[in-house]
Protein backbone atom coordinates (compact mmCIF):
# COMPACT_ATOMS: atom_id res chain seq x y z
CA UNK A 1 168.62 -25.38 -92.99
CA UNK A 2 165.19 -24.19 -92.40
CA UNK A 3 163.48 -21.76 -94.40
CA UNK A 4 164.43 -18.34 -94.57
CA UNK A 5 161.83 -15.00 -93.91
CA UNK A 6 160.20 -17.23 -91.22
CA UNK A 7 158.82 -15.13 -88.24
CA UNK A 8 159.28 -17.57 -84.91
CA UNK A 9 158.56 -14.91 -82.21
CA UNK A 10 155.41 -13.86 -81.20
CA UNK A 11 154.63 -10.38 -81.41
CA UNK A 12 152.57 -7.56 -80.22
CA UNK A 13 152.34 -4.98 -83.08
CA UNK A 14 150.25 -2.08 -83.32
CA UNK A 15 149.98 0.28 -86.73
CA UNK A 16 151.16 3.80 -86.44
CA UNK A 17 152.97 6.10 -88.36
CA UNK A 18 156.24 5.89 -90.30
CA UNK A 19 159.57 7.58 -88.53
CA UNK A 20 161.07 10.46 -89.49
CA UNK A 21 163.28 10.64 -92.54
CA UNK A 22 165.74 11.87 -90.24
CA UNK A 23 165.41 8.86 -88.04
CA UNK A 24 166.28 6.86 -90.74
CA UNK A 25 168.58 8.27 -93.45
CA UNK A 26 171.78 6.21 -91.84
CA UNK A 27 169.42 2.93 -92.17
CA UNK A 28 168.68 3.79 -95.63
CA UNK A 29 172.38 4.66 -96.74
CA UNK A 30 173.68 1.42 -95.53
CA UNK A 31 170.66 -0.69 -97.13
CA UNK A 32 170.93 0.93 -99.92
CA UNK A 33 174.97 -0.19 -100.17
CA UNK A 34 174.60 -3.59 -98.64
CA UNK A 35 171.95 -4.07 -101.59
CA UNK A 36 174.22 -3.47 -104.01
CA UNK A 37 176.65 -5.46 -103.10
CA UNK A 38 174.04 -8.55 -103.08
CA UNK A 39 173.85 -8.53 -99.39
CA UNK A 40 170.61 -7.74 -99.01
CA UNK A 41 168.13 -8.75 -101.28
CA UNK A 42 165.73 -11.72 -103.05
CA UNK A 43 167.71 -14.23 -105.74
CA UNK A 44 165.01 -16.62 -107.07
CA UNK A 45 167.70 -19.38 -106.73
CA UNK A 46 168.55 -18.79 -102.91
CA UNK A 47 166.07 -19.49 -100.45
CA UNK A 48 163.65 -20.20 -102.79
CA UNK A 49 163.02 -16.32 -103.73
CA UNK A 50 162.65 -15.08 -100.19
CA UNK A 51 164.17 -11.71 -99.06
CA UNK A 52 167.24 -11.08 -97.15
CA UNK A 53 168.98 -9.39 -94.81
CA UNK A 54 167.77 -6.33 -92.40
CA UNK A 55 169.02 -3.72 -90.32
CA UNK A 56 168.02 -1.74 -87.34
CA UNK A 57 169.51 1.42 -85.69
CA UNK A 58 169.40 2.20 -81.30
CA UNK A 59 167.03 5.23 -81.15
CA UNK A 60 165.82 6.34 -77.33
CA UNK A 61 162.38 4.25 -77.29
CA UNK A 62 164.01 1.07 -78.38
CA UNK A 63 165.40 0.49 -82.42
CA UNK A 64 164.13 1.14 -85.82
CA UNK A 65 164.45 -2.31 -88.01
CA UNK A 66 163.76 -2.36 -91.70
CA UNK A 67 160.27 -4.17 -91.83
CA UNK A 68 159.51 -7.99 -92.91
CA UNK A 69 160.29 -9.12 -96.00
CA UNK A 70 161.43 -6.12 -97.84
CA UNK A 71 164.58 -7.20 -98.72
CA UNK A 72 164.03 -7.62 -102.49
CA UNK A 73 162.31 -4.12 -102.95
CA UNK A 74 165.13 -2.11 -104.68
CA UNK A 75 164.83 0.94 -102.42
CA UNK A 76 163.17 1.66 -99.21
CA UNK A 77 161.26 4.30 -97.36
CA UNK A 78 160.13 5.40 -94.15
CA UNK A 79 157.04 2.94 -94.68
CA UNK A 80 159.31 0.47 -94.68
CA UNK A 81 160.75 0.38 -91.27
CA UNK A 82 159.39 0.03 -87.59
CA UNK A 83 159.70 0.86 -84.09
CA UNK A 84 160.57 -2.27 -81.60
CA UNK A 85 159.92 -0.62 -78.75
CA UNK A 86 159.96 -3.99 -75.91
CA UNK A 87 161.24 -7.31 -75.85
CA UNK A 88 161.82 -10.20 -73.83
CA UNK A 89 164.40 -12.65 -74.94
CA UNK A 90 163.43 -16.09 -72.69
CA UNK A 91 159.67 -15.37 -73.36
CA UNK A 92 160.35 -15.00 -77.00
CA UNK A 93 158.06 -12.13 -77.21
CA UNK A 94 158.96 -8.83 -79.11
CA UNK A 95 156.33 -5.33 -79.05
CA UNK A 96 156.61 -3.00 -81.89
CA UNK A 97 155.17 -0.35 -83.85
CA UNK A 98 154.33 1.29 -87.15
CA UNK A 99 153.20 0.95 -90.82
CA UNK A 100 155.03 -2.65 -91.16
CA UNK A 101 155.78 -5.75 -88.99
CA UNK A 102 159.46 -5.90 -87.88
CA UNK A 103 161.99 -8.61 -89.50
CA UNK A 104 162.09 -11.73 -88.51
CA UNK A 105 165.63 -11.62 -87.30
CA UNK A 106 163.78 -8.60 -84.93
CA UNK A 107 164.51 -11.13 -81.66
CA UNK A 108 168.34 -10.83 -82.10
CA UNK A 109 168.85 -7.23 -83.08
CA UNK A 110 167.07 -6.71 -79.63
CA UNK A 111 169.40 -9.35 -78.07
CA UNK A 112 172.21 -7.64 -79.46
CA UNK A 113 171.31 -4.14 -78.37
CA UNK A 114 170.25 -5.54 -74.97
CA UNK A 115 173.63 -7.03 -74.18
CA UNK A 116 175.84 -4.29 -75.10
CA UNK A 117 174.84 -0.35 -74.34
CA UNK A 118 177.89 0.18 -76.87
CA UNK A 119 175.79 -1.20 -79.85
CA UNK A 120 173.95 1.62 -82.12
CA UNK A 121 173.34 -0.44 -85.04
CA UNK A 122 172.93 -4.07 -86.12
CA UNK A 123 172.85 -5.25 -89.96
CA UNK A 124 171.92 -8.76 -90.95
CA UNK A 125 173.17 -10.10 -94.10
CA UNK A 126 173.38 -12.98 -96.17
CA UNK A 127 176.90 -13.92 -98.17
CA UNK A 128 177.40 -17.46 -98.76
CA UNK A 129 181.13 -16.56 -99.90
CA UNK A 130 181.84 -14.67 -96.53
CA UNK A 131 179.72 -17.46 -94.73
CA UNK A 132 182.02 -20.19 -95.54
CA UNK A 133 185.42 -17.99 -95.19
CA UNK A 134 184.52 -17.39 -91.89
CA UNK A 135 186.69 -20.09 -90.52
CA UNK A 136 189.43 -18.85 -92.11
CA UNK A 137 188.61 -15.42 -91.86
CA UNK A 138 188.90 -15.62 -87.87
CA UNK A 139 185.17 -14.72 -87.55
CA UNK A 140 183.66 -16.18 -84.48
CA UNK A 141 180.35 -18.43 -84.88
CA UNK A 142 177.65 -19.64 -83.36
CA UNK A 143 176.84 -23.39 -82.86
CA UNK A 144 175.61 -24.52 -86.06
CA UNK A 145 172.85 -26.68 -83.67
CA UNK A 146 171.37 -23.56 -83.09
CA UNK A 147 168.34 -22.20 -85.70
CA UNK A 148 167.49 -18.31 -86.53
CA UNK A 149 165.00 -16.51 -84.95
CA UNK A 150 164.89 -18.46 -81.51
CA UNK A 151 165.21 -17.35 -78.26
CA UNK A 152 168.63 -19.81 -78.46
CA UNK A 153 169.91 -17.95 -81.29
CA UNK A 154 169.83 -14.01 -79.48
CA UNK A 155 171.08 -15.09 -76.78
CA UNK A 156 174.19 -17.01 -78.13
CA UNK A 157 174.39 -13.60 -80.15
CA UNK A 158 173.85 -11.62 -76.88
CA UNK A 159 176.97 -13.44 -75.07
CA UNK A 160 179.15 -12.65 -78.04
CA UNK A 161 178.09 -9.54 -78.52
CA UNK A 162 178.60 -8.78 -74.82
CA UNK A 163 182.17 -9.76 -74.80
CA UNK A 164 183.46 -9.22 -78.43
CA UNK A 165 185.53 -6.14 -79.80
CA UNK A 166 183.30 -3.17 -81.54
CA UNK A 167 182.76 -3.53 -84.24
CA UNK A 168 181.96 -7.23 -84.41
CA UNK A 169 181.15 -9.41 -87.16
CA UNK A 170 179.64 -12.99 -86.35
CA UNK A 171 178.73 -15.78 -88.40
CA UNK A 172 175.63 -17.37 -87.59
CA UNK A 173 176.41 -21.46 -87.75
CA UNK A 174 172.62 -22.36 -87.88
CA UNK A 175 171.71 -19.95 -90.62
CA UNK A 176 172.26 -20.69 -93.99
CA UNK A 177 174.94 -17.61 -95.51
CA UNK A 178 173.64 -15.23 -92.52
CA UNK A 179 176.00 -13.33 -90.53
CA UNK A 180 175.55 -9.95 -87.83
CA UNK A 181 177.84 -7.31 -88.08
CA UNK A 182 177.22 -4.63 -85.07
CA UNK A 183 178.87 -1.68 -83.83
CA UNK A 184 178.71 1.88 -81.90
CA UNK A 185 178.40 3.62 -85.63
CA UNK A 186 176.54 2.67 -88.54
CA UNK A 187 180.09 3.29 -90.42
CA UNK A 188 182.10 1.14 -88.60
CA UNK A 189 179.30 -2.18 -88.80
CA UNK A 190 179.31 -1.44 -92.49
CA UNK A 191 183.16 -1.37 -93.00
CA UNK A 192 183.68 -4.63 -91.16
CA UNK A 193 181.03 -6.16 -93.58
CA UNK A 194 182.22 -4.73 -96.62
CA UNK A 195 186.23 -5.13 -95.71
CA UNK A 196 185.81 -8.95 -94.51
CA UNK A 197 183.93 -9.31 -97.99
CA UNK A 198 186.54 -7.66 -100.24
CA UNK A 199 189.01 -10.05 -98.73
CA UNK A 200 187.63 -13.46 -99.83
CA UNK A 201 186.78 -12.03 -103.30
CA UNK A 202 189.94 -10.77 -104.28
């Protein structure tokens, strides 16, 4: 598996200002869960320390995405996030702005959102437990051939989440624990994380 936090797109990124509070207070709520249930974060023994997991919300100019590498800051604010406001999947090319540079998982949150006008929100996360149930959990995956953060990886995300129930949870073959839940409510992509988790630890 390749190295985790590894930005593989090139991108166009001016500074601006932070959103709105109000822009992001479902974002937060979520990240703030998912962190405590060790789905986001930084271990020093995975991934040799790097941080983990992001998540981005639909807004009318494109999606908000929790910035790059802030997974192992315990709590995040409106600093923290960014506008993608352009992408294009084949050229590998993503523009965005505000105070931080988006994830690098960025490329298939927009892949996501592009295939699907259904999908509000997309959260990343890592669960080695849930990552190796998947099998047995039913979860679709992608080809394990395939690595994060490549133009290959959003779109073999993009066709599932094109054709897939809502909300969808998919475990991502060629990325070590990582799997994408998405959904039309920021509710309903956190259940299906937190509900396919409570099932292969009890």
């Amino acid at each position: 598996m390749e190295q985790e936090g590894v930005r593989k797109f090139t991108l166009d990124w001016e500074h601006g200002p932070a959103p709105a509070l109000r822009a992001i207070e479902q974002l937060i709520y979520w990240r703030d869960i998912l962190h405590a249930h060790g789905l986001v974060g930084a271990e020093p023994a995975r991934y040799g320390g790097i941080g983990f997991g992001n998540l981005s919300g639909r807004t009318a100019r494109g999606f908000l995405i929790t910035g790059s590498q802030t997974g192992a800051l315990p709590r995040l604010e409106a600093a923290h996030f960014c506008l993608v406001r352009a992408w294009d999947i084949p050229g590998n090319r993503l523009q965005a702005e505000g105070p931080i540079t988006p994830s690098s998982e960025a490329l298939t949150h927009a892949a996501c959102y592009a295939a699907n006008p259904a999908i509000h929100w997309v959260f990343h996360i890592h669960s080695p437990e849930l990552w190796r149930a998947a099998p047995s959990l039913g979860l679709t995956s992608t080809d394990p051939a395939i690595a994060y953060g490549t133009p290959a990886m959003a779109e073999a995300l993009a066709a599932l989440a094109g054709r897939l129930p809502l909300p969808c949870l998919v475990r991502m073959g060629g990325h070590e624990d990582g799997l994408i839940a998405a959904g039309p409510t920021a509710e309903g992509t956190g259940a299906i994380l937190l509900e396919r988790l409570a099932q292969v630890l009890t």
